[in-house]
Protein backbone atom coordinates (compact mmCIF):
# COMPACT_ATOMS: atom_id res chain seq x y z
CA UNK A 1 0.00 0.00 0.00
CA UNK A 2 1.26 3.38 -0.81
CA UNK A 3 1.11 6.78 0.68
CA UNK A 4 0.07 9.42 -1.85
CA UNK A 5 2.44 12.55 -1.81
CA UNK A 6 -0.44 14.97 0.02
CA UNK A 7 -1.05 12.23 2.47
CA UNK A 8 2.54 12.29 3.75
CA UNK A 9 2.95 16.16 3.95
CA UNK A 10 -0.59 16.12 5.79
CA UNK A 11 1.18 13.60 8.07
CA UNK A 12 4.06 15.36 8.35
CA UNK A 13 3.01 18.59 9.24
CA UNK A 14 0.45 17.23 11.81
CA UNK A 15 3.88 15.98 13.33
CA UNK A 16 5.26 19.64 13.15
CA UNK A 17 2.42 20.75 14.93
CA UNK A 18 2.33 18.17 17.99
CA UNK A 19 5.95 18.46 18.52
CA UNK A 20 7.80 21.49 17.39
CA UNK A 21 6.38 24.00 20.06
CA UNK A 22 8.11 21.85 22.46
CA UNK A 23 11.06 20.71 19.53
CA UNK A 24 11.94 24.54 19.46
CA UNK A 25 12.09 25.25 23.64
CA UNK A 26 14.65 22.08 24.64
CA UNK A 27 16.60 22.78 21.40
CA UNK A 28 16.52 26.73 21.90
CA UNK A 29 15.73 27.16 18.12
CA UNK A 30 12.43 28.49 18.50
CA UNK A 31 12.29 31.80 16.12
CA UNK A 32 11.45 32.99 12.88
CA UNK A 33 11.83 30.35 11.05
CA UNK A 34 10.52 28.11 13.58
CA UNK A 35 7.15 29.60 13.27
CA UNK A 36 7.03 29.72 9.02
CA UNK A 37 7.60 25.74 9.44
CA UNK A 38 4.57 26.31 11.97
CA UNK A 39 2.60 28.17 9.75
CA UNK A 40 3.06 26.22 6.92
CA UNK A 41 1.58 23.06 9.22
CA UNK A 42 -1.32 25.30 9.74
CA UNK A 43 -2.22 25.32 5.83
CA UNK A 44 -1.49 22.28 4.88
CA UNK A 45 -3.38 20.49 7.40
CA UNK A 46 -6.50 22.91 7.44
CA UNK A 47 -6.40 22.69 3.47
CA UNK A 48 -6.70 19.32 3.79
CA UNK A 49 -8.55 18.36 7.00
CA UNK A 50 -10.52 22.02 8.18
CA UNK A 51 -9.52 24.88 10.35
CA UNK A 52 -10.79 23.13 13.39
CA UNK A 53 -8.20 19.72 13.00
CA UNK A 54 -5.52 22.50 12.58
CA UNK A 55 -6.20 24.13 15.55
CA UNK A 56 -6.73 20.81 17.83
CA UNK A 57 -3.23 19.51 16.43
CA UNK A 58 -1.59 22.92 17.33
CA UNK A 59 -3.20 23.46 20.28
CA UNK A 60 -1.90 19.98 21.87
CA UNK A 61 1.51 20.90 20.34
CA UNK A 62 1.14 23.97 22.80
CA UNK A 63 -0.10 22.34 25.57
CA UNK A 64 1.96 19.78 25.16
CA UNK A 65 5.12 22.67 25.69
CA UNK A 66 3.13 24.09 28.66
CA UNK A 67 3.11 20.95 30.51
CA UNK A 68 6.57 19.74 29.99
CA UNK A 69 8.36 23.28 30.59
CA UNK A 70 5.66 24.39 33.17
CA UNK A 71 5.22 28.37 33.05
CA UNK A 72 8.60 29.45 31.59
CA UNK A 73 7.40 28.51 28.11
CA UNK A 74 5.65 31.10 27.55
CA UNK A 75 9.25 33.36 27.29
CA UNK A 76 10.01 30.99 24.35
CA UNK A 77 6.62 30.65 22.44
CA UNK A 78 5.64 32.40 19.74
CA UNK A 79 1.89 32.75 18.93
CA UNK A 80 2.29 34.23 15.67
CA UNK A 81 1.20 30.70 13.93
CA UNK A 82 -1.98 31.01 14.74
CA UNK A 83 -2.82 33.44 12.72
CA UNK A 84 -2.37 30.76 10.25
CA UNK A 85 -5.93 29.61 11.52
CA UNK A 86 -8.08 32.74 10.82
CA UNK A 87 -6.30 32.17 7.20
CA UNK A 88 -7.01 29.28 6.73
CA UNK A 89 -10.29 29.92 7.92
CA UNK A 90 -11.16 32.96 5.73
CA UNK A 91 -9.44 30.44 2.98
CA UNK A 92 -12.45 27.92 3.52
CA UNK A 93 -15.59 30.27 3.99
CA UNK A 94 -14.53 32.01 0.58
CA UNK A 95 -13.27 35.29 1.89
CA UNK A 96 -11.83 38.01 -0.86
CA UNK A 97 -7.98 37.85 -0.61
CA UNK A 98 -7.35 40.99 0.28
CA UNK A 99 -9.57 41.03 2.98
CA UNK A 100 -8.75 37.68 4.26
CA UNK A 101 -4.60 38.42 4.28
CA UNK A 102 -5.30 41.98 6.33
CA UNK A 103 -7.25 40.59 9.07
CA UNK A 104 -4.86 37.96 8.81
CA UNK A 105 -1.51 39.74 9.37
CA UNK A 106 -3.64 42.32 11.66
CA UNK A 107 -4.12 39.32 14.29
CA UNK A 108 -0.41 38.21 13.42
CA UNK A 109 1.03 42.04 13.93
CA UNK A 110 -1.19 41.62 17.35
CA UNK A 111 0.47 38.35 18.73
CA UNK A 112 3.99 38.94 17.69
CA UNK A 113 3.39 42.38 19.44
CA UNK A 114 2.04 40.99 22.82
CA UNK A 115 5.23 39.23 23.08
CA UNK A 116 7.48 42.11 23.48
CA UNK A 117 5.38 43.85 26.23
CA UNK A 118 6.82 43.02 28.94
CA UNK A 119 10.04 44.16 28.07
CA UNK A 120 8.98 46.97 26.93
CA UNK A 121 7.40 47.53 30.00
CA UNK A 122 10.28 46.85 31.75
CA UNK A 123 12.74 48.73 29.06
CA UNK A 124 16.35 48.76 28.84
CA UNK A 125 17.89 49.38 32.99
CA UNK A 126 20.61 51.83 32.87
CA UNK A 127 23.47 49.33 33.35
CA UNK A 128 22.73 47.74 30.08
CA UNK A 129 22.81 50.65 28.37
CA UNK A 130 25.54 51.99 29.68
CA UNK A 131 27.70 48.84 28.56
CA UNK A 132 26.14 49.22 25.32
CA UNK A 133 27.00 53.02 24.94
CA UNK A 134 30.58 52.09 26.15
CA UNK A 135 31.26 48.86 24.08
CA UNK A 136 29.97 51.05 20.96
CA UNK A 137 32.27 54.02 21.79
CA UNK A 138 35.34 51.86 21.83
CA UNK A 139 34.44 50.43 18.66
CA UNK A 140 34.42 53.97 17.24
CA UNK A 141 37.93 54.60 18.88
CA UNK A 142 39.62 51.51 17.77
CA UNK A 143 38.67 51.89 14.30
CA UNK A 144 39.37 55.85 14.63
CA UNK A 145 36.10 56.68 13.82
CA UNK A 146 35.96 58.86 16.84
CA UNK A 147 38.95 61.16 15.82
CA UNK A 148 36.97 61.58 12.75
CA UNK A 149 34.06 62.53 14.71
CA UNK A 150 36.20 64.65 16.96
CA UNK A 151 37.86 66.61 13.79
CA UNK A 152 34.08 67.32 12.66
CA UNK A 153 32.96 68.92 15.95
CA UNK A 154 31.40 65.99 17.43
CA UNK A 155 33.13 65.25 21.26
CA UNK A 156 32.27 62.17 23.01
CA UNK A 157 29.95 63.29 25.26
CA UNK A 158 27.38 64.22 22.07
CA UNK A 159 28.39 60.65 20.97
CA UNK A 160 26.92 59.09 24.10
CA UNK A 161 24.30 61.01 23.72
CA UNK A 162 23.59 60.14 20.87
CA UNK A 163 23.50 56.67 21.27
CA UNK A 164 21.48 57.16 24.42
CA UNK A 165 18.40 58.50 21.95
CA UNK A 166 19.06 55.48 19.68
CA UNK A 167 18.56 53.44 22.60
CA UNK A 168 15.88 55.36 23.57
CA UNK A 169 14.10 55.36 20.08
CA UNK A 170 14.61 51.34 19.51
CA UNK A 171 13.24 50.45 22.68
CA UNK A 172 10.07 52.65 21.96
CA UNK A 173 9.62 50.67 18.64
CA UNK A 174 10.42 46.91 19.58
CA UNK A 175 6.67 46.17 19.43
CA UNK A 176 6.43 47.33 15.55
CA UNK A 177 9.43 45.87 14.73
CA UNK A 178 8.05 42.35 15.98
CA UNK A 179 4.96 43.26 14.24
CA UNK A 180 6.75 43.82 11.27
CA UNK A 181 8.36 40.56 11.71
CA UNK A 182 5.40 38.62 12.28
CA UNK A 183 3.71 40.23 9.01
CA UNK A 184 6.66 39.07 6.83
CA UNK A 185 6.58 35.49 8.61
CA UNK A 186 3.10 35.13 7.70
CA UNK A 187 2.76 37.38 4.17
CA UNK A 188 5.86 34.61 3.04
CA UNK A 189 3.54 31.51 4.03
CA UNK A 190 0.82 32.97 2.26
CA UNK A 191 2.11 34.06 -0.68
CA UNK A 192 3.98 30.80 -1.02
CA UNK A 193 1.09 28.33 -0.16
CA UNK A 194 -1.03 30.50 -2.88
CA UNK A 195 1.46 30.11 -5.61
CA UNK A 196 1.66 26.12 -4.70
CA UNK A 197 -2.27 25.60 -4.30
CA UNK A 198 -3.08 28.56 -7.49
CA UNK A 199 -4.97 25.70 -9.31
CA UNK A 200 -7.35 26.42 -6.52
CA UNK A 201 -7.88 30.35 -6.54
CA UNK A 202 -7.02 33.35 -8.32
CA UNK A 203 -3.30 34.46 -8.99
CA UNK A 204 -2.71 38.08 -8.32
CA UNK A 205 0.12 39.93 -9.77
CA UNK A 206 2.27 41.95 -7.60
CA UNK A 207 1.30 45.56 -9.54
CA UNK A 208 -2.45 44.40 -8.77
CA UNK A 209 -1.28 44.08 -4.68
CA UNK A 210 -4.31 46.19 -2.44
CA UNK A 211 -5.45 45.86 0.68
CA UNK A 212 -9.29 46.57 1.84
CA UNK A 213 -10.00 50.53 1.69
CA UNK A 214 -10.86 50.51 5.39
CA UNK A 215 -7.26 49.44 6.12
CA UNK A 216 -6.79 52.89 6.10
CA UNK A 217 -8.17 53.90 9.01
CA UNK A 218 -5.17 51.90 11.23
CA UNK A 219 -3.24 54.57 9.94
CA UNK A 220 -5.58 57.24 11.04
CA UNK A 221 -5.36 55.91 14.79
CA UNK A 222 -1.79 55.93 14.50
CA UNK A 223 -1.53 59.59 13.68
CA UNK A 224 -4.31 60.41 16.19
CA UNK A 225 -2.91 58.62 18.94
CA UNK A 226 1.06 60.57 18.56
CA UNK A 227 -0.62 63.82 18.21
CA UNK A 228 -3.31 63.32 21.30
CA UNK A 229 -0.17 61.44 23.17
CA UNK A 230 2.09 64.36 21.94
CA UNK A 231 0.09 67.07 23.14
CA UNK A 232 -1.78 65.84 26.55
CA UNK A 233 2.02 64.41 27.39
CA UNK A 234 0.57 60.84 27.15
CA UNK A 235 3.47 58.09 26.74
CA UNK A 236 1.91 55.04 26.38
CA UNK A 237 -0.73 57.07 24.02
CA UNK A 238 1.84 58.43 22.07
CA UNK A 239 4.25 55.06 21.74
CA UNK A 240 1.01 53.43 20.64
CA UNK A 241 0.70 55.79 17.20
CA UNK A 242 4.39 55.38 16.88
CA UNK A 243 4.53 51.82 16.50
CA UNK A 244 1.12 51.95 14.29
CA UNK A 245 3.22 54.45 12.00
CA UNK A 246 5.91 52.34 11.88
CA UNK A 247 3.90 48.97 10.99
CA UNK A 248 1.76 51.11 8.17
CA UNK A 249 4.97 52.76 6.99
CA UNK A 250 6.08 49.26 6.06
CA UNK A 251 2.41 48.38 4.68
CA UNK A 252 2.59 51.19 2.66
CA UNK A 253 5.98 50.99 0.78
CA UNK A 254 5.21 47.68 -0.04
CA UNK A 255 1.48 48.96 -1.70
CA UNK A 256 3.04 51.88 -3.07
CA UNK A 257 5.89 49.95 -5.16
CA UNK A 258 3.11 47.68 -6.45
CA UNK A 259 0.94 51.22 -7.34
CA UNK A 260 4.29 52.67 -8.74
CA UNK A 261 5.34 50.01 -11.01
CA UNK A 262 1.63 49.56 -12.16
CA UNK A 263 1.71 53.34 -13.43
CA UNK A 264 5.15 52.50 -15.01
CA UNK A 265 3.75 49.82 -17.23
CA UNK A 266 0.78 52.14 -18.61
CA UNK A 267 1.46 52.38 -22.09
CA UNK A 268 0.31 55.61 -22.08
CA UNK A 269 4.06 56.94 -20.15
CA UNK A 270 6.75 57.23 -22.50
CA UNK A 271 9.49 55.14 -22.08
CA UNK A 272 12.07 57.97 -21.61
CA UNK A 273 10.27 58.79 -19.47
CA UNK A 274 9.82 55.65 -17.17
CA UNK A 275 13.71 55.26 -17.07
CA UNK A 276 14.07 59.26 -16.29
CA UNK A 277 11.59 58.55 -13.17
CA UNK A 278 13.50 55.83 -12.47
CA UNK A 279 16.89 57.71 -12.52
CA UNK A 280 15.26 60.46 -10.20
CA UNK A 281 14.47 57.74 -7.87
CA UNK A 282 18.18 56.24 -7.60
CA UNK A 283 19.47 60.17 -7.31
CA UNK A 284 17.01 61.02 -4.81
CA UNK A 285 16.41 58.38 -3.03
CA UNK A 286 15.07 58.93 0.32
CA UNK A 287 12.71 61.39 -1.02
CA UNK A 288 11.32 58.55 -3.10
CA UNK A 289 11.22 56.09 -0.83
CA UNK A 290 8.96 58.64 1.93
CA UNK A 291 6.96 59.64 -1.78
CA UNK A 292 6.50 55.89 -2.25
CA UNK A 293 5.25 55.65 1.21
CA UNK A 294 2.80 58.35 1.07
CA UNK A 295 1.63 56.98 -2.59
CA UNK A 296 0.55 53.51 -1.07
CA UNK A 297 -1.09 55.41 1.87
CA UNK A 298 -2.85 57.43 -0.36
CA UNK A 299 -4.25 54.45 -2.64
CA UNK A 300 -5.91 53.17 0.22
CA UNK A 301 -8.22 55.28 -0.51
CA UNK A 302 -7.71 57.18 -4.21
CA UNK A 303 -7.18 53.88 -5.51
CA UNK A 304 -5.54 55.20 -8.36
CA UNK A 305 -5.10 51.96 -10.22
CA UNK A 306 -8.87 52.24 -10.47
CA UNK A 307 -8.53 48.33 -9.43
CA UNK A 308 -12.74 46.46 -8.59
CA UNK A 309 -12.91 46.78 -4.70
CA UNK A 310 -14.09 43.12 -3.14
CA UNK A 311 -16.76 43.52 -0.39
């Protein structure tokens, strides 16, 4: 008797999902790419079997972890696979694909976030940074950088502080950055289980890439919340629109190189130019990329490929 090729992968990756949560804690290799093999369990089973097999196989693969490593698992889990479910999900019941990857990678941006709190909570203590600041400075000295520095205007002391706001800044923005993170886990594991399963659904192009209209308005609370946390001296208010502005920034370059490179192809653009645009873009390029950014932000809405909404 022989084993068809889907049959083993399903059996395989129910495997993945008993054992790797607990795999990835005793072997310490629980991380990003931990969680895509995770993820792509999730499909693959709930493809084949339903959302709700996928979700019993990963949830003893969890519990599983729990009860062998007792409490302190929860420092090495990551939750971002589960996302994978309200894909897979949305997958089944039909949903439009735009719709179905933003809520998606909303709930992933939310889990990988959650992680991060409470050392963001707790933030960097001033010893650490202080060996930071100081192992950085003597990097600049031993490879002169410093005298350089120092023949520009720049003393130490403006160094240190300098590196103190860097601090400062990255600890503020840890929660995007996992966010970020947990979107590209999850937008790889979708794009690549759509490309092997296309016989089943629609292949979109990259210059036809949107999300829902509405996704706009994450990018509205972002804004609101720095400029109500700005002005009522709000932290937590404030580092809240930050890290939204950061995770839509992202969003948004990616939509606004698919909107840019679907305006290049109009035949109605001369070619010279499309390649003088894309000159301009090489020579000035960090006023393109925030102009890209504000493009893809701005075809949330304008939609300026004129591309059929899906309800």
């Amino acid at each position: 008797m022989f084993i068809s090729d889907e049959l083993a992968r399903d059996y395989l990756a129910r495997m993945i999902l008993l054992t790797f949560p607990g795999v990835g804690i005793a072997m310490g290799t629980w991380g990003f790419f931990w969680e895509v093999f995770l993820l792509f369990s999730v499909f693959i089973v709930g493809r084949r079997k339903g959302v709700f097999t996928a979700a019993f196989f990963l949830a003893i693969g969890y519990i599983a972890a729990l009860v062998i490593f007792k409490i302190e698992a929860i420092n090495y889990l990551g939750f971002v696979p589960l996302a994978g479910l309200l894909g897979v999900f949305g997958w089944q019941k039909g949903w439009p694909i735009r719709v179905n990857f933003f809520w998606s990678v909303v709930v992933a941006a939310v889990l990988g976030m959650v992680q991060t709190l409470p050392f963001v909570l707790q933030g960097f203590d001033a010893d650490t940074a202080n060996v930071m600041i100081n192992t950085t400075v003597q990097q600049y000295h031993a490879s002169g950088l410093l005298e350089i520095m120092k023949q520009q205007g720049i003393d130490e002391v403006q160094i240190r502080d300098l590196l103190q706001q860097g601090i400062d800044i990255y600890a503020l923005v840890i929660p995007s950055i996992a966010a970020i993170l947990a979107i590209i886990e999850f937008g790889f594991v979708f794009y690549v289980m759509r490309r092997w399963f296309k016989g089943d659904m629609e292949w979109i192009p990259f210059t036809r890439w949107r999300l829902p209209w509405y996704a706009v308005w994450g990018a509205v609370l972002g804004i609101a919340c720095y400029l109500l946390g700005d002005q009522f001296s709000w932290p937590v208010i404030r580092g809240i629109g930050i890290n939204l502005m950061v995770v839509y920034a992202a969003f948004t370059l990616v939509l606004g190189i698919s909107a840019y490179l679907y305006l290049l192809q109009s035949p109605r653009i001369p070619r010279f130019l499309k390649w003088a645009l894309i000159l301009v873009n090489f020579i000035y390029f960090m006023f393109s990329f925030v102009s890209i950014i504000i493009f893809g932000l701005f075809d949330l809405v304008m939609n300026f490929r004129r591309l059929p909404e899906e309800s």
